[in-house]
N, C-alpha and C. Protein backbone atom coordinates (compact mmCIF):
# COMPACT_ATOMS: atom_id res chain seq x y z
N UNK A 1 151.56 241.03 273.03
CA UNK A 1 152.37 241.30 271.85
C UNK A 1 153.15 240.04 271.49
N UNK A 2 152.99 239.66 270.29
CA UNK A 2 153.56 238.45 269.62
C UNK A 2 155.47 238.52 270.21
N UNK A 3 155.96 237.32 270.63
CA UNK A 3 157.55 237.78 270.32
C UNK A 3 158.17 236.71 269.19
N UNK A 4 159.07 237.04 268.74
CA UNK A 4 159.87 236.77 267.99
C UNK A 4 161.30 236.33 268.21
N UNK A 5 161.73 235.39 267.74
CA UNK A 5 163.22 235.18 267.44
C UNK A 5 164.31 236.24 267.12
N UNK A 6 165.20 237.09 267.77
CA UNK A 6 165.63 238.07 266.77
C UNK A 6 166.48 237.70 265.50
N UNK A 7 166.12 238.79 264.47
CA UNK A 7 165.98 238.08 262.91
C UNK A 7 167.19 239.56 262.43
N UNK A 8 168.42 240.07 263.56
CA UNK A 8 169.18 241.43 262.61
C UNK A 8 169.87 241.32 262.17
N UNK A 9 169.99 241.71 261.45
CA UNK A 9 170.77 241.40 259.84
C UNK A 9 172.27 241.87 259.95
N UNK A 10 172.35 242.21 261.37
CA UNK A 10 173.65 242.91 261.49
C UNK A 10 174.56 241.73 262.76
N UNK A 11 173.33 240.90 262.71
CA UNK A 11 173.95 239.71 263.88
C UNK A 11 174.24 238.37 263.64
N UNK A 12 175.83 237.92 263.73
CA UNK A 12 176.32 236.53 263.24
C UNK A 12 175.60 235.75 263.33
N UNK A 13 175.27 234.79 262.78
CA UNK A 13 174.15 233.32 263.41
C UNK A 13 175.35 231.91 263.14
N UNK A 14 174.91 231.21 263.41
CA UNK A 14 175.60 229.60 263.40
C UNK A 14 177.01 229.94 262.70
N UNK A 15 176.85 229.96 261.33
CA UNK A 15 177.85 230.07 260.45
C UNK A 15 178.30 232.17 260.92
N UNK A 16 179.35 231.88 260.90
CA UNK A 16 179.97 233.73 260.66
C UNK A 16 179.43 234.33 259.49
N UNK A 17 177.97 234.33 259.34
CA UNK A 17 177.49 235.18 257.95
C UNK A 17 176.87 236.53 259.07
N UNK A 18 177.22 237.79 258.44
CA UNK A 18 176.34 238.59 258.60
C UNK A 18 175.37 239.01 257.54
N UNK A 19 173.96 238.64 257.78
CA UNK A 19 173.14 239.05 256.54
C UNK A 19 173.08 240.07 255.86
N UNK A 20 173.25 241.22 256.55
CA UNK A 20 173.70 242.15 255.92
C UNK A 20 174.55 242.89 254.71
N UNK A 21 175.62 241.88 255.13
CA UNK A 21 176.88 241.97 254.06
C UNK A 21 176.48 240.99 252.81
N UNK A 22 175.51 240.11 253.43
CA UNK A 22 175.67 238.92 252.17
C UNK A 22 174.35 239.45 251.34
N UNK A 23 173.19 240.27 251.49
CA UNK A 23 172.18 240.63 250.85
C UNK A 23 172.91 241.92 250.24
N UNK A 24 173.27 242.07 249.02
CA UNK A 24 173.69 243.33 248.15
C UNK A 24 172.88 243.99 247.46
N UNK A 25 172.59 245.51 247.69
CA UNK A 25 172.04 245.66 246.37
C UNK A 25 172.28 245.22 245.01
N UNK A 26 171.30 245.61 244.45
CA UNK A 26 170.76 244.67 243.19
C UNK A 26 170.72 243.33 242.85
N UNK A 27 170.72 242.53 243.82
CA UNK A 27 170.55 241.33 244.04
C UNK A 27 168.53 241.19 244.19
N UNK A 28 168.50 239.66 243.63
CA UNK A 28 166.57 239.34 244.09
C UNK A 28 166.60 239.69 245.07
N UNK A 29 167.88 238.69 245.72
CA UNK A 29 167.21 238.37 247.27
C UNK A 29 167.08 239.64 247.89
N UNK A 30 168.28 241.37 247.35
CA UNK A 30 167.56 242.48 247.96
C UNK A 30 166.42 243.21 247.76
N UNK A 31 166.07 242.48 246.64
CA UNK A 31 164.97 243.46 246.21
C UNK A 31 163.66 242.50 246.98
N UNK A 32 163.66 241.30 247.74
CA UNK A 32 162.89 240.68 247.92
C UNK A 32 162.74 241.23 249.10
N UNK A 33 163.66 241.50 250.09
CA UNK A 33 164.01 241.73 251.30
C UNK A 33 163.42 243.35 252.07
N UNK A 34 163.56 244.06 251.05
CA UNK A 34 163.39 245.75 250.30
C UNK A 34 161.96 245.84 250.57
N UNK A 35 161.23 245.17 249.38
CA UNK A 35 159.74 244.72 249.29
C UNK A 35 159.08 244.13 250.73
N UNK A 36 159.21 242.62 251.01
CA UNK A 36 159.03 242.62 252.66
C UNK A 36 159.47 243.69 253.86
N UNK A 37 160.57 244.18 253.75
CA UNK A 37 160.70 245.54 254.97
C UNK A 37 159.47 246.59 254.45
N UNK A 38 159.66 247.20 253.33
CA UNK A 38 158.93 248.72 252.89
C UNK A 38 157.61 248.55 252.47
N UNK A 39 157.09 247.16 251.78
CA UNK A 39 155.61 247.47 251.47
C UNK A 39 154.99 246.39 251.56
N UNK A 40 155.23 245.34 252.61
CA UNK A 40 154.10 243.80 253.18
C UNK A 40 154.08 244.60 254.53
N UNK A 41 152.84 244.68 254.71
CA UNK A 41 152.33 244.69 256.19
C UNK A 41 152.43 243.41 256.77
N UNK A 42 153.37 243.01 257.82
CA UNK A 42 153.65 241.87 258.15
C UNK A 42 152.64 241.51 259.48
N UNK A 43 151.84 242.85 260.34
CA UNK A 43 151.66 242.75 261.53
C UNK A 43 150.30 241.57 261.63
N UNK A 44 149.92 241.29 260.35
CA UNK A 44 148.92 240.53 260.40
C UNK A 44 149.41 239.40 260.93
N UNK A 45 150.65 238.46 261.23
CA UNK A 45 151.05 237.84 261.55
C UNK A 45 151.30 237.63 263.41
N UNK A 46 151.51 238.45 263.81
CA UNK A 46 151.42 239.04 264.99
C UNK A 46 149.94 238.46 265.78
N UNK A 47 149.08 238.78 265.44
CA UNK A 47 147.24 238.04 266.03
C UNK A 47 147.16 236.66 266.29
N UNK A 48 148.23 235.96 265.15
CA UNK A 48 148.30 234.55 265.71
C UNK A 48 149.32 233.95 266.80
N UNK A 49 150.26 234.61 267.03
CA UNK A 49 151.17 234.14 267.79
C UNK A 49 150.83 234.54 268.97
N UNK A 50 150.39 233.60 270.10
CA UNK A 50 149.96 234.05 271.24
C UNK A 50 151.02 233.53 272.64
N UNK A 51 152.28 234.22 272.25
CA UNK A 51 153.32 233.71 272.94
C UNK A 51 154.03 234.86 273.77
N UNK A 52 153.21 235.83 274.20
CA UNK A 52 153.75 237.15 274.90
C UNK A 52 154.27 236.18 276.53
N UNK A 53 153.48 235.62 277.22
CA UNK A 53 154.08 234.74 278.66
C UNK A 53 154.81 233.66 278.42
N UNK A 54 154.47 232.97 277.55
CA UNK A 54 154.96 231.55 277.80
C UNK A 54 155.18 231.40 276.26
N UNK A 55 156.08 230.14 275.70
CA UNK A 55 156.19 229.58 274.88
C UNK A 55 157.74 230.33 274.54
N UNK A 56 158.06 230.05 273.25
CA UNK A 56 159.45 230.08 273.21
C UNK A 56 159.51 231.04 271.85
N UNK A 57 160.04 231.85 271.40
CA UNK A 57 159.94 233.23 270.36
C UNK A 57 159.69 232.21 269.44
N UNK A 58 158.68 232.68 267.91
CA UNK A 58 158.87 232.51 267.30
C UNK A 58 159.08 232.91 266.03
N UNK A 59 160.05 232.37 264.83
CA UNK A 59 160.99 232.74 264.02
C UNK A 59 160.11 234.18 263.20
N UNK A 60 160.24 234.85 263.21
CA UNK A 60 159.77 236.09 262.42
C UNK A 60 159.60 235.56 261.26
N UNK A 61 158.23 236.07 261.03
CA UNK A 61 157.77 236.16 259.37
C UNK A 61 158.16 236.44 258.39
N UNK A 62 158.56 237.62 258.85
CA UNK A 62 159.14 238.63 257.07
C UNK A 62 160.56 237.85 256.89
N UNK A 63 161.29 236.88 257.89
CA UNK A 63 162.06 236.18 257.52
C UNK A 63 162.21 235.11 256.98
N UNK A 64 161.01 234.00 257.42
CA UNK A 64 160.36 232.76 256.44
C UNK A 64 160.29 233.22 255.40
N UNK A 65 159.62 234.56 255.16
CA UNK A 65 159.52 235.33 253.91
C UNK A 65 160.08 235.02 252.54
N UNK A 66 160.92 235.74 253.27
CA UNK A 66 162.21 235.94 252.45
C UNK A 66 162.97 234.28 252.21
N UNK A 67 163.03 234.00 252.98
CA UNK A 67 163.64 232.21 252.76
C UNK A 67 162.51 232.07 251.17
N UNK A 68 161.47 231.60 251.78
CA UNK A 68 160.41 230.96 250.75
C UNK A 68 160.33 231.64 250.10
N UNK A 69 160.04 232.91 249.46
CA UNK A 69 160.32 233.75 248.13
C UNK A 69 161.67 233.20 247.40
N UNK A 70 162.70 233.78 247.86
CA UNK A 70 163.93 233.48 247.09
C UNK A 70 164.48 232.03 246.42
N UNK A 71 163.80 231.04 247.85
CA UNK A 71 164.17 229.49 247.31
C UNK A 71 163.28 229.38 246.10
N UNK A 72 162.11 230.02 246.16
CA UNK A 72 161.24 229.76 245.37
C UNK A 72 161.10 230.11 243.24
N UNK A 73 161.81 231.08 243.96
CA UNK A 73 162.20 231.88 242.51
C UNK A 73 163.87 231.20 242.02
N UNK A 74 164.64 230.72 242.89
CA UNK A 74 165.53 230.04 242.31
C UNK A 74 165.02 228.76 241.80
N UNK A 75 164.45 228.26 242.26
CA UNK A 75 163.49 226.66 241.75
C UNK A 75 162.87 227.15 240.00
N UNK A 76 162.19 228.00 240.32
CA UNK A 76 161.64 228.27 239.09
C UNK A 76 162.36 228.77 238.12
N UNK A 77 163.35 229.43 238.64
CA UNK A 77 164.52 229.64 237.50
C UNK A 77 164.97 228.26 237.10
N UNK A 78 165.35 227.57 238.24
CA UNK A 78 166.22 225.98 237.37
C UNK A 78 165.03 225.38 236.78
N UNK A 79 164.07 225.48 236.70
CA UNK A 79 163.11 224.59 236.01
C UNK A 79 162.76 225.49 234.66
N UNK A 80 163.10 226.61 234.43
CA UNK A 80 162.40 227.74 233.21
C UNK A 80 163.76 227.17 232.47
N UNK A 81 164.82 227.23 233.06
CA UNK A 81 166.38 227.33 232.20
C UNK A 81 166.45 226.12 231.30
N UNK A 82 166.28 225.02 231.39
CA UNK A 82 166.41 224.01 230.29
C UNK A 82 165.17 224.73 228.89
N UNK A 83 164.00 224.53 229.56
CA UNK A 83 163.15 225.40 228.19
C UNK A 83 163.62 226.61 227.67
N UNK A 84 164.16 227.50 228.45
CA UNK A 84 165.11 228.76 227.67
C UNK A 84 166.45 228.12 226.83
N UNK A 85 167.28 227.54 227.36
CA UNK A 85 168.12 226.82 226.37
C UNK A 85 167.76 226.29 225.19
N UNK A 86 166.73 225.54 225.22
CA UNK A 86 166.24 224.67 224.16
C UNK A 86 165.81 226.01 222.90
N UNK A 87 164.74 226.52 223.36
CA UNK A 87 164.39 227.94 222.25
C UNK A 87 165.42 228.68 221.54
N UNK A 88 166.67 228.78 222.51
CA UNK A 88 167.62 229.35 222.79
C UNK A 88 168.55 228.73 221.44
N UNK A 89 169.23 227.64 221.75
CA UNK A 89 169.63 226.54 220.75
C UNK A 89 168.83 226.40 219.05
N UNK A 90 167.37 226.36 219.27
CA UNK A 90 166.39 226.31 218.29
C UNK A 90 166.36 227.46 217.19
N UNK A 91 166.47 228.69 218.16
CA UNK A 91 166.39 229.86 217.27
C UNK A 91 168.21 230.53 216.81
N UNK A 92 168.94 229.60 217.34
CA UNK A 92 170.80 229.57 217.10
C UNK A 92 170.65 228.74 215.98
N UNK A 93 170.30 227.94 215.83
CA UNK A 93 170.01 227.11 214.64
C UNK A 93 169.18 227.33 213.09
N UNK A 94 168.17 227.95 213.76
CA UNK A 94 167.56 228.78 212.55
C UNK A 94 168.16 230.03 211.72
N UNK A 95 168.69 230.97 213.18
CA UNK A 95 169.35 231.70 212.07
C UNK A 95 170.48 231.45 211.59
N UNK A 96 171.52 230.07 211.58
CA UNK A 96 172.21 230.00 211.18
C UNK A 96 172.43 229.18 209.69
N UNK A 97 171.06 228.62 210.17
CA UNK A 97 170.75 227.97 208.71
C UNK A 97 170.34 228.77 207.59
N UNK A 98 169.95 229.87 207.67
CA UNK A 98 169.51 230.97 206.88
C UNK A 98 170.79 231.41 206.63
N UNK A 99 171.61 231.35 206.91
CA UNK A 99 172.97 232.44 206.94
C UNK A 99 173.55 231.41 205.10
């Protein structure tokens, strides 16, 4: 059986964050978190890690997960937001010139 790093959301790490408190509903990052717990079968991940005797846990998946989803969708937000401004500005301008 694969082991893992423990990844609970109810346990301080480095900094005094409990993840728990800091993932809110209606937030991405809960609905990202929601989605990875309730409907990614994660166990496929599990076949590769062949660290049940020896080797040292490693970091759970559905937690990289969640890292790389969320960084990911914030990236793409800061890169969508200048082109939404601009349209944004463009069509503030049009209808004001009509006015």
């Amino acid at each position: 059986m694969a082991r893992y790093k423990d990844s609970s959301f109810s346990q301080s790490k480095f900094i005094p964050v409990v993840l728990s408190q800091q993932i809110t509903p209606g937030t991405f990052e809960y609905a990202v978190s929601l989605l990875i717990e309730d409907h990614i079968d994660m166990s496929v991940f599990d076949q590769r890690y062949r660290n049940d005797d020896a080797g040292r846990p490693a970091y759970d998946p559905a937690m990289l997960l969640r890292v790389i989803l969320s960084a990911y969708a914030r990236e793409q937000g800061k890169s969508c937001m200048p082109r939404i401004n601009r349209y944004a500005d463009a069509s503030t301008a049009a209808r004001d010139h009509r006015r």
